[in-house]
Protein backbone atom coordinates (compact mmCIF):
# COMPACT_ATOMS: atom_id res chain seq x y z
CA UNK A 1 4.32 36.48 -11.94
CA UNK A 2 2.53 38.96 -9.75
CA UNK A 3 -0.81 37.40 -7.83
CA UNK A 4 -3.70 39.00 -8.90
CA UNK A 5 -1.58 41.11 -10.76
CA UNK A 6 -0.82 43.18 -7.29
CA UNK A 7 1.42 41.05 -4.82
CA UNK A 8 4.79 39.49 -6.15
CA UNK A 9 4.73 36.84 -3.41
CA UNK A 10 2.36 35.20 -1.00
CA UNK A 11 3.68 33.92 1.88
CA UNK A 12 1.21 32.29 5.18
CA UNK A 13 1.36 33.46 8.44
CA UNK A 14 -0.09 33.14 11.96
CA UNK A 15 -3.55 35.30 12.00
CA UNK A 16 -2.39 38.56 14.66
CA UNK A 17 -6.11 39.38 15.50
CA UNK A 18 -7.46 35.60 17.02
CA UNK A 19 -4.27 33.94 17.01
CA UNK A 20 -5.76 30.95 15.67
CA UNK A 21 -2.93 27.74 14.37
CA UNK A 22 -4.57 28.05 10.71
CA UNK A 23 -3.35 31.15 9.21
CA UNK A 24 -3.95 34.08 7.05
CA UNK A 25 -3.24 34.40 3.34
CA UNK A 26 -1.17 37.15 3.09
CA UNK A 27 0.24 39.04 0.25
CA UNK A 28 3.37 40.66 -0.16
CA UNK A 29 4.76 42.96 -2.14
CA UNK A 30 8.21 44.85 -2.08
CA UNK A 31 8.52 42.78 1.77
CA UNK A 32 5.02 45.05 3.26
CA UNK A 33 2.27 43.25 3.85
CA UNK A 34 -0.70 44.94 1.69
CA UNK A 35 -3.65 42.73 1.63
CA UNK A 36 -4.98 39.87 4.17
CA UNK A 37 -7.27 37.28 2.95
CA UNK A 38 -9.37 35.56 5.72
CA UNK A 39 -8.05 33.51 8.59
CA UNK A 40 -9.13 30.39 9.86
CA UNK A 41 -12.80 30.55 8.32
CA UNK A 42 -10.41 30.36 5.25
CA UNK A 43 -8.48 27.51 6.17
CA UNK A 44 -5.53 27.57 4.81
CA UNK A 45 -2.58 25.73 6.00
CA UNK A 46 -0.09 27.93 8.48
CA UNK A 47 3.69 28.01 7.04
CA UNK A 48 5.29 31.27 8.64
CA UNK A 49 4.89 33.71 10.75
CA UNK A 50 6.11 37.18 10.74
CA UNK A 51 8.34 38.44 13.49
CA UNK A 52 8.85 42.15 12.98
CA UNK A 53 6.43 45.47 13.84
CA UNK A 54 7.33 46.52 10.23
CA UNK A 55 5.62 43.39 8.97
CA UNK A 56 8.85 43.01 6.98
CA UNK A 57 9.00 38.40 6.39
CA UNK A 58 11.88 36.91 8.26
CA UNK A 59 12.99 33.98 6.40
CA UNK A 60 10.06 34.13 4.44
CA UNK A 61 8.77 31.30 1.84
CA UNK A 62 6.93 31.44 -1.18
CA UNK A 63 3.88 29.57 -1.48
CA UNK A 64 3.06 27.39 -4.16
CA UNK A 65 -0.72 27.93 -4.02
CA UNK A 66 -1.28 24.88 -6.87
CA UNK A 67 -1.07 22.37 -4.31
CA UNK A 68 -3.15 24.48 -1.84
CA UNK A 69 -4.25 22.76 1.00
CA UNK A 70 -4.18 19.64 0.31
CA UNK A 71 -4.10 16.49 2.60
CA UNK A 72 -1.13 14.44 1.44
CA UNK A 73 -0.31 10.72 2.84
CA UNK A 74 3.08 10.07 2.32
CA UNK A 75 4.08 6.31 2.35
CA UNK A 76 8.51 6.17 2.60
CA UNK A 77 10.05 2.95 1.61
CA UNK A 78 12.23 1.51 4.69
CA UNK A 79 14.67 0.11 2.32
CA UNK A 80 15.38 4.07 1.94
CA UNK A 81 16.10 4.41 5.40
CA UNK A 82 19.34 2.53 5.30
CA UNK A 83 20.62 -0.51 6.82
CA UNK A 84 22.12 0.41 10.09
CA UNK A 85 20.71 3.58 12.95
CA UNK A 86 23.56 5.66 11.97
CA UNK A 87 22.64 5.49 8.04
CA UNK A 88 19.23 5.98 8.87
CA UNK A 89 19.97 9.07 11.18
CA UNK A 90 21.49 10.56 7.79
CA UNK A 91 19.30 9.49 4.98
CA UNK A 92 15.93 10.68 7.55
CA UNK A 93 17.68 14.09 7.10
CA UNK A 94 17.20 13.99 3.32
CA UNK A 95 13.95 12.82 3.52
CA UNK A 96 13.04 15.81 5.45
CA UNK A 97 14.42 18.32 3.19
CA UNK A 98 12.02 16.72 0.80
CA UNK A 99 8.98 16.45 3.07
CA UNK A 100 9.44 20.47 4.06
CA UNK A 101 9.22 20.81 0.67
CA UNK A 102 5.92 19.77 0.13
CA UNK A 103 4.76 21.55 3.65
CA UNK A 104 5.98 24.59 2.14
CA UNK A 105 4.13 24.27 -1.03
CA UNK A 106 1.12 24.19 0.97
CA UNK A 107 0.52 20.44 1.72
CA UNK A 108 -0.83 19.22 4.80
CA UNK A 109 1.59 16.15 5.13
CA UNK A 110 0.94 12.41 7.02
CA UNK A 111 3.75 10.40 6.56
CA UNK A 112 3.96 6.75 7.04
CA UNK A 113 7.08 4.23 6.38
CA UNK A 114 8.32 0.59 5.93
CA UNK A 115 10.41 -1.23 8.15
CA UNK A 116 11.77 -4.63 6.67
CA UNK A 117 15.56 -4.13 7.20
CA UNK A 118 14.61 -2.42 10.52
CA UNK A 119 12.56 -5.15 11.98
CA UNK A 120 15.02 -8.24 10.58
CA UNK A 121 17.69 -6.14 12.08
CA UNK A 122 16.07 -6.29 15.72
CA UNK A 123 14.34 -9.81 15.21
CA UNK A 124 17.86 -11.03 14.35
CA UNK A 125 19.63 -9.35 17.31
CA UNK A 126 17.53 -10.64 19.79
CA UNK A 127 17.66 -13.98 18.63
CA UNK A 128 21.26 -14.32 18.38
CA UNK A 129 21.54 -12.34 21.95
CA UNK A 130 18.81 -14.94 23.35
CA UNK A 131 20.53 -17.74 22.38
CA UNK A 132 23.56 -17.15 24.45
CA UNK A 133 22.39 -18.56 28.26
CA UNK A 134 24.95 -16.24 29.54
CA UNK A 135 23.75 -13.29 27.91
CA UNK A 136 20.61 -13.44 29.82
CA UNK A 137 18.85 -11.49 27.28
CA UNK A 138 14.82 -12.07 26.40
CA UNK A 139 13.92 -13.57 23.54
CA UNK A 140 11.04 -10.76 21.43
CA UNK A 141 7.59 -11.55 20.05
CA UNK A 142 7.66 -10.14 16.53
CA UNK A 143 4.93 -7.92 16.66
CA UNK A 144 7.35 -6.50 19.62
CA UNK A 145 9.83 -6.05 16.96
CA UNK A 146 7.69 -4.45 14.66
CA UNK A 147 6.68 -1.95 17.20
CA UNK A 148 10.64 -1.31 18.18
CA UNK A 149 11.36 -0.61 14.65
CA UNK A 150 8.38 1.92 14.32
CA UNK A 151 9.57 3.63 17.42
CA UNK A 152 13.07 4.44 16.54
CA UNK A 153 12.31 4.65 13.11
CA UNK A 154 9.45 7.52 13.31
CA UNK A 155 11.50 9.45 16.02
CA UNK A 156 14.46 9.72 13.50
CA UNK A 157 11.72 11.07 11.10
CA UNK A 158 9.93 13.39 13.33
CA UNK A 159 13.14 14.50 14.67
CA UNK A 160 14.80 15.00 11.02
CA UNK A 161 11.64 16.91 10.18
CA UNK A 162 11.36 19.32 13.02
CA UNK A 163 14.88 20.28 12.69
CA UNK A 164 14.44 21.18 9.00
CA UNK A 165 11.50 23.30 9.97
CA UNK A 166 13.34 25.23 12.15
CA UNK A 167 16.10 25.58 9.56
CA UNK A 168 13.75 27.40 7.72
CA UNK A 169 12.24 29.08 10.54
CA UNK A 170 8.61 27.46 9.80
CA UNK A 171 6.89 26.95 12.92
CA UNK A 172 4.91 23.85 12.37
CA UNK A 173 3.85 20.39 15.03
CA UNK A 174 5.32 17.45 14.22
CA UNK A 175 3.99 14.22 15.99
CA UNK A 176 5.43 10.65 15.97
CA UNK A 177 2.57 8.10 16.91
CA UNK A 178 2.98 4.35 17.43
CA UNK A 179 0.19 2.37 15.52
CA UNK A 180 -1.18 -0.81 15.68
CA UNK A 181 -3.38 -2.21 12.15
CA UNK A 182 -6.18 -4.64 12.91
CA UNK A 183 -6.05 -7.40 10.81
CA UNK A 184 -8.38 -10.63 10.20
CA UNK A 185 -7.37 -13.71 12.14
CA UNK A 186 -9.02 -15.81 8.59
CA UNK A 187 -7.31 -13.97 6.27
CA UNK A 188 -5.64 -16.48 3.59
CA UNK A 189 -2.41 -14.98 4.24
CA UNK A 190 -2.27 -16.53 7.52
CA UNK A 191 -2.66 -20.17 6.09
CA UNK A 192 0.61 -19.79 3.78
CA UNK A 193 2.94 -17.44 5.30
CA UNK A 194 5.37 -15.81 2.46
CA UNK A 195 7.22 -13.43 4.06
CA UNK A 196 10.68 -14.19 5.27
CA UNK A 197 12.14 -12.54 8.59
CA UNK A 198 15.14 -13.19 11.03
CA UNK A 199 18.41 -14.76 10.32
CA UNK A 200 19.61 -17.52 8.12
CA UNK A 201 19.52 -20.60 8.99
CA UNK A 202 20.77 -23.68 7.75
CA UNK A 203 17.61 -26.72 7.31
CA UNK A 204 18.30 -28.79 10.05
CA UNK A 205 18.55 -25.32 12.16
CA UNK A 206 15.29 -24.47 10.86
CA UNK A 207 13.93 -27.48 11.49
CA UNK A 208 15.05 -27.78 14.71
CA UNK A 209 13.44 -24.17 15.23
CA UNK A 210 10.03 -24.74 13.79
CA UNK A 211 9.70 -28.39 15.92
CA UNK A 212 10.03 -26.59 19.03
CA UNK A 213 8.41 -22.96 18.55
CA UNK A 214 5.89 -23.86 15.87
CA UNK A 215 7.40 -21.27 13.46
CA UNK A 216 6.73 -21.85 9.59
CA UNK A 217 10.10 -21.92 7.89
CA UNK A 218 10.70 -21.58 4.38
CA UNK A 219 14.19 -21.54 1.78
CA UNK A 220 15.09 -18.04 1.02
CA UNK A 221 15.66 -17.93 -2.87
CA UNK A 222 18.66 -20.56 -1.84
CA UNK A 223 20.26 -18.52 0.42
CA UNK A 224 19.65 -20.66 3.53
CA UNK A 225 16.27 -21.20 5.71
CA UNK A 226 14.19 -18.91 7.50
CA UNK A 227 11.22 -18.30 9.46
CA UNK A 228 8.37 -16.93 7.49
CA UNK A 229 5.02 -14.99 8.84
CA UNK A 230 1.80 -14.10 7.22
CA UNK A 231 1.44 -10.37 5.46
CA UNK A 232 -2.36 -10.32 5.95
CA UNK A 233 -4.70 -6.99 4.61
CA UNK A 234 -5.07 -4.31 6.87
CA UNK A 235 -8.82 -3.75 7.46
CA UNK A 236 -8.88 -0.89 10.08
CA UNK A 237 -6.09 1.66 12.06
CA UNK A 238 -6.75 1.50 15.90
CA UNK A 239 -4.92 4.86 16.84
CA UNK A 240 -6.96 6.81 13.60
CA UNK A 241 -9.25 8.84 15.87
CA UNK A 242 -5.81 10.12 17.56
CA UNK A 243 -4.05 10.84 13.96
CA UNK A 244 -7.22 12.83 13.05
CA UNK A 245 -6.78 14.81 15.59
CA UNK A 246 -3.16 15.82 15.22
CA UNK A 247 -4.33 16.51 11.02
CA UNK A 248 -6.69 18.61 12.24
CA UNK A 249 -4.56 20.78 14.71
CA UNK A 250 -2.04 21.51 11.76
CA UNK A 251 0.32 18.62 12.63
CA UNK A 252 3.01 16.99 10.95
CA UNK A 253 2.38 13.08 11.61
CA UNK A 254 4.88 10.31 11.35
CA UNK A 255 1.92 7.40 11.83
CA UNK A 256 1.18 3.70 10.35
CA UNK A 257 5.46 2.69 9.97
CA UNK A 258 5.74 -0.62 8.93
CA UNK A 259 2.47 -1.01 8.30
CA UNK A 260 1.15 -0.64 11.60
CA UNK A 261 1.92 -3.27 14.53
CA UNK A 262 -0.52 -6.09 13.21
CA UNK A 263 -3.09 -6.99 15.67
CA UNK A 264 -6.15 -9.18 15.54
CA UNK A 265 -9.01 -8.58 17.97
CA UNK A 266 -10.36 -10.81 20.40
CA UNK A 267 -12.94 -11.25 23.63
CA UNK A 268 -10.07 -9.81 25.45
CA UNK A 269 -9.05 -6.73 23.52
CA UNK A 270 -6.68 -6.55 20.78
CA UNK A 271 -3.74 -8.99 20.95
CA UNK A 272 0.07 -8.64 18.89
CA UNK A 273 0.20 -11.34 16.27
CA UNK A 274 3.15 -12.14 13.66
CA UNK A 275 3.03 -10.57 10.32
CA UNK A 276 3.86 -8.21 8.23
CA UNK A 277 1.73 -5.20 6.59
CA UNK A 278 2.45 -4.03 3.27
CA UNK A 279 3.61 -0.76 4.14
CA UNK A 280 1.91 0.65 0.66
CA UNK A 281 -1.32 -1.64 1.57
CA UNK A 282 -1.69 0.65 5.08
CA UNK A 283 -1.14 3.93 3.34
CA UNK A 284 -3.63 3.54 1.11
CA UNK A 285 -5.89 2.68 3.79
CA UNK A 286 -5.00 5.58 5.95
CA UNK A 287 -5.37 8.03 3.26
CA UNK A 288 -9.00 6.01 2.57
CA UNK A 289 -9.65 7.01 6.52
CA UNK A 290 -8.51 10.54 6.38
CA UNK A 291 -10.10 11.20 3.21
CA UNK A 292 -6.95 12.09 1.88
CA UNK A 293 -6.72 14.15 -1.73
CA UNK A 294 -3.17 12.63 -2.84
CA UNK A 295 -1.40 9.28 -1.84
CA UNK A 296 2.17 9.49 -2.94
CA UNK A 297 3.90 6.34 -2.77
CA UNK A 298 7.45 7.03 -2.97
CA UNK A 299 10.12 4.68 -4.41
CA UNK A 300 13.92 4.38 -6.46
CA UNK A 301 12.18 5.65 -9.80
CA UNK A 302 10.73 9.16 -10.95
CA UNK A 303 8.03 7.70 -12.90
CA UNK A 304 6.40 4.03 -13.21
CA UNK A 305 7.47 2.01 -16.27
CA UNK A 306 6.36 -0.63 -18.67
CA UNK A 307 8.73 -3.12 -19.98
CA UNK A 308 11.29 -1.68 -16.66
CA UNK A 309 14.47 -2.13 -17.57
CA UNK A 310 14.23 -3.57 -21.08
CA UNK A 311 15.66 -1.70 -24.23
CA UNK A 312 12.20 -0.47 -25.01
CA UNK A 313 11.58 0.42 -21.52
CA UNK A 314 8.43 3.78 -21.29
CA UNK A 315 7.64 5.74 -19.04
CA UNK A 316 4.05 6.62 -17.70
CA UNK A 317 2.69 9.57 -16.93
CA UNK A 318 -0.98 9.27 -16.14
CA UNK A 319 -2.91 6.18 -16.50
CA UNK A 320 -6.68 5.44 -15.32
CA UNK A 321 -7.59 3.17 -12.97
CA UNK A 322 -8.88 0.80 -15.85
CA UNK A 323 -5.84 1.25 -17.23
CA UNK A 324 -3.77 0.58 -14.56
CA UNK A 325 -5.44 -3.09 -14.14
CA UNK A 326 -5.43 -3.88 -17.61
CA UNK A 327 -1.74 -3.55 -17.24
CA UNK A 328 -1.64 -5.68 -14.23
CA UNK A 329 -3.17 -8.32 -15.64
CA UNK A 330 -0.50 -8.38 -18.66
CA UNK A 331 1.81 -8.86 -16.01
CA UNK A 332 3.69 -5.64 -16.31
CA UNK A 333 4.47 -4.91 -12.85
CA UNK A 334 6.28 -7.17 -10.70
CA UNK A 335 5.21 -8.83 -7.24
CA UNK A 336 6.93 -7.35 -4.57
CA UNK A 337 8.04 -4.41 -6.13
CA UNK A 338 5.85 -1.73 -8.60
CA UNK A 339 3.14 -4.55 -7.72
CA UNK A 340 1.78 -3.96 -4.71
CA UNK A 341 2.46 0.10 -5.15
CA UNK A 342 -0.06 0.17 -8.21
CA UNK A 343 -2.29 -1.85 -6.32
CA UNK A 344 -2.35 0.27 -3.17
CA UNK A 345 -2.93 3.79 -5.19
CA UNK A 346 -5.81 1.95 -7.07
CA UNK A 347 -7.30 0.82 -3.81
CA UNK A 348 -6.98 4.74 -2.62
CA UNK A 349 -8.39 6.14 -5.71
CA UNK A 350 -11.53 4.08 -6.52
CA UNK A 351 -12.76 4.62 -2.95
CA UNK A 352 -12.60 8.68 -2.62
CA UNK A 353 -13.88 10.81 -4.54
CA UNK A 354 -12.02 13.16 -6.36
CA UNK A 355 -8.84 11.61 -5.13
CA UNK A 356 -5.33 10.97 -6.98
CA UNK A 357 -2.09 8.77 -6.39
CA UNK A 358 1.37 9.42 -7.48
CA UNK A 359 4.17 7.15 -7.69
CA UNK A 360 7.55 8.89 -8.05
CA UNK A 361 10.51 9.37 -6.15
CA UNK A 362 11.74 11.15 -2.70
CA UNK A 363 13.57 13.61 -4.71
CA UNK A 364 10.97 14.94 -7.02
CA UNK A 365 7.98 14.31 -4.55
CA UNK A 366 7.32 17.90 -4.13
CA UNK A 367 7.73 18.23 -7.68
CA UNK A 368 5.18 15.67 -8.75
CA UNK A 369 2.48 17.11 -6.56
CA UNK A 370 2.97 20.33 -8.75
CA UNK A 371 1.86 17.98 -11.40
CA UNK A 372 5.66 18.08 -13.03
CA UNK A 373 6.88 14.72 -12.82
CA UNK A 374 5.57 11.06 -11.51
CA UNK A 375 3.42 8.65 -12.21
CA UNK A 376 -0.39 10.35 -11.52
CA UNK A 377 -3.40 7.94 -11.35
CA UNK A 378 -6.66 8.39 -11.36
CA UNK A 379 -10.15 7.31 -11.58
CA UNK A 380 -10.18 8.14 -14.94
């Protein structure tokens, strides 16, 4: 459908008279630029730019103005990231594809991700490696772990998602930012420690292990022993000042994976302590910080459920905030799966105005923020 009933296309690009990063609206019609709409006073979000003195697009996109500009916080699961680099390096590359998508649609995109198979992956290696004397290898704090996994995890991201730009010829920063999450040094989680990391180990190994480190252990749903750590509530984002910045030069950021690397403050500074951040928990605060207008919480399903996986099983489309408690307190969402999701995008909602959550999956992401699919919630 034309645009204004004029332009059959409008497609962003790089203002040509102050050569400012936030572009022009420009509309196109039959590939000639006709009519220019503002430029950085504007503010809309730069996609293209074009190349030729004819002002004819190269590799030009359509712009899906619904979404606008909107400041999106997108929270990836890390069980979607595979379980080994190579995996990852392949499934980051999908992710991208879908990511892009929502750039192109006019989104101004944060990303953040999980990292529990990452960070058991390199907890485990180093403790096997460390146990062999002749290996001569370290032993690793956890929180060290935590911020290993976020490093290699977010460069595979950044990486996968500049390269799809430039597939498409967009021209757009992307940024990959290690992050450490403050956390309270009283928080309840810390006096019974849930969350199970590191290898198996059998009880008197664990034991053993907890008499002369001071670890908690804990059984693993009967699959053997292992250490457990605290997954305290994030209360504040140490690098945020840093992430605002790169938002509001036009950036791409990969921020916040894992979680953030928990930290507690002390006389001293800030100090690395073991735990582990719900990933969705740390979104949802981010978004809170950036005064985000959508949180999209991505996971295996296109739309939150009640009664998942039964006969009867419904889908939801919308539900209120209200709503969305009432539900939890019927016990219609599991712990440690839809759970902590709902809780995060009612967390995000209630505190900014105007603000929305949407629960769906990677593949229709860009589709939900059209308002097509997912699971929407709001205030009311």
């Amino acid at each position: 459908m034309p645009l204004f009933g004029i332009a059959e296309s409008a497609v962003f690009v790089t203002c040509c008279a102050c050569r400012c990063r936030m572009p022009n609206l420009v509309l196109v019609q039959r590939e000639r630029i006709i009519s220019v709409f503002g430029c950085h006073i504007v503010g809309f979000p730069r996609l293209l730019s074009f190349s030729n003195e004819e002002g004819r697009s190269k590799g030009a996109v359509v712009a899906d103005l619904s979404i606008g500009n909107k400041l999106v916080v997108v929270a990836l699961g890390g069980n979607a990231l595979g379980e080994t680099p190579e995996e990852q390096i392949e499934l980051t590359k999908n992710a991208a594809k879908h990511i892009v998508d929502m750039v192109v649609d006019g989104a101004r995109v944060v990303v953040t991700h999980g990292n529990g198979p990452q960070v058991g992956m390199i907890s485990n290696a180093f403790a096997v490696a460390s146990a062999d004397a002749a290996a001569k290898v370290a032993s690793m704090d956890f929180p060290e772990c935590g911020a290993l996994s976020q490093g290699y995890i977010g460069y595979h991201i950044a990486q996968a998602i500049t390269n799809e730009l430039s597939f498409r010829g967009i021209e757009h920063g992307v940024a990959n930012l290690s992050t450490q999450t403050v956390v309270a040094i009283d928080d309840p989680a810390f006096s019974d420690p849930t969350k199970p990391i590191g290898a198996f180990m059998t009880e008197e190994e664990a034991r053993d292990v907890a008499d002369s480190t001071g670890y908690a252990v804990r059984e693993d749903a009967g699959r053997g022993w292992r250490r457990v750590v605290a997954s305290p509530r994030p209360q504040r984002i140490v690098e945020f000042d840093a992430i605002r910045s790169l938002v509001d030069q036009d950036y791409i950021v990969v921020a916040v994976g894992g979680g953030g690397i928990p930290v507690i403050e002390t006389e001293q500074g800030y100090r690395g302590i073991p735990a582990v951040i719900d990933k969705d928990a740390s979104a949802a605060l981010l978004a809170r910080m950036l005064g985000a207008d959508t949180l999209v919480i991505l996971t295996a399903v296109e739309k939150v459920c009640m009664r998942y996986g039964k006969p009867d099983q419904s889908e939801i489309d919308a539900m209120s905030t209200e709503y969305a408690r009432a539900l939890i307190d019927e016990g219609e969402f599991p712990a440690g799966s839809m759970l902590p999701k709902v809780e995060a995008c009612i967390g995000f909602v209630e505190e900014v105005t105007d603000g929305s959550a949407l629960i769906t999956s990677l593949e229709r992401a860009a589709a939900g923020l059209r308002g097509e699919t997912g699971t929407v919630i709001r205030q009311r």
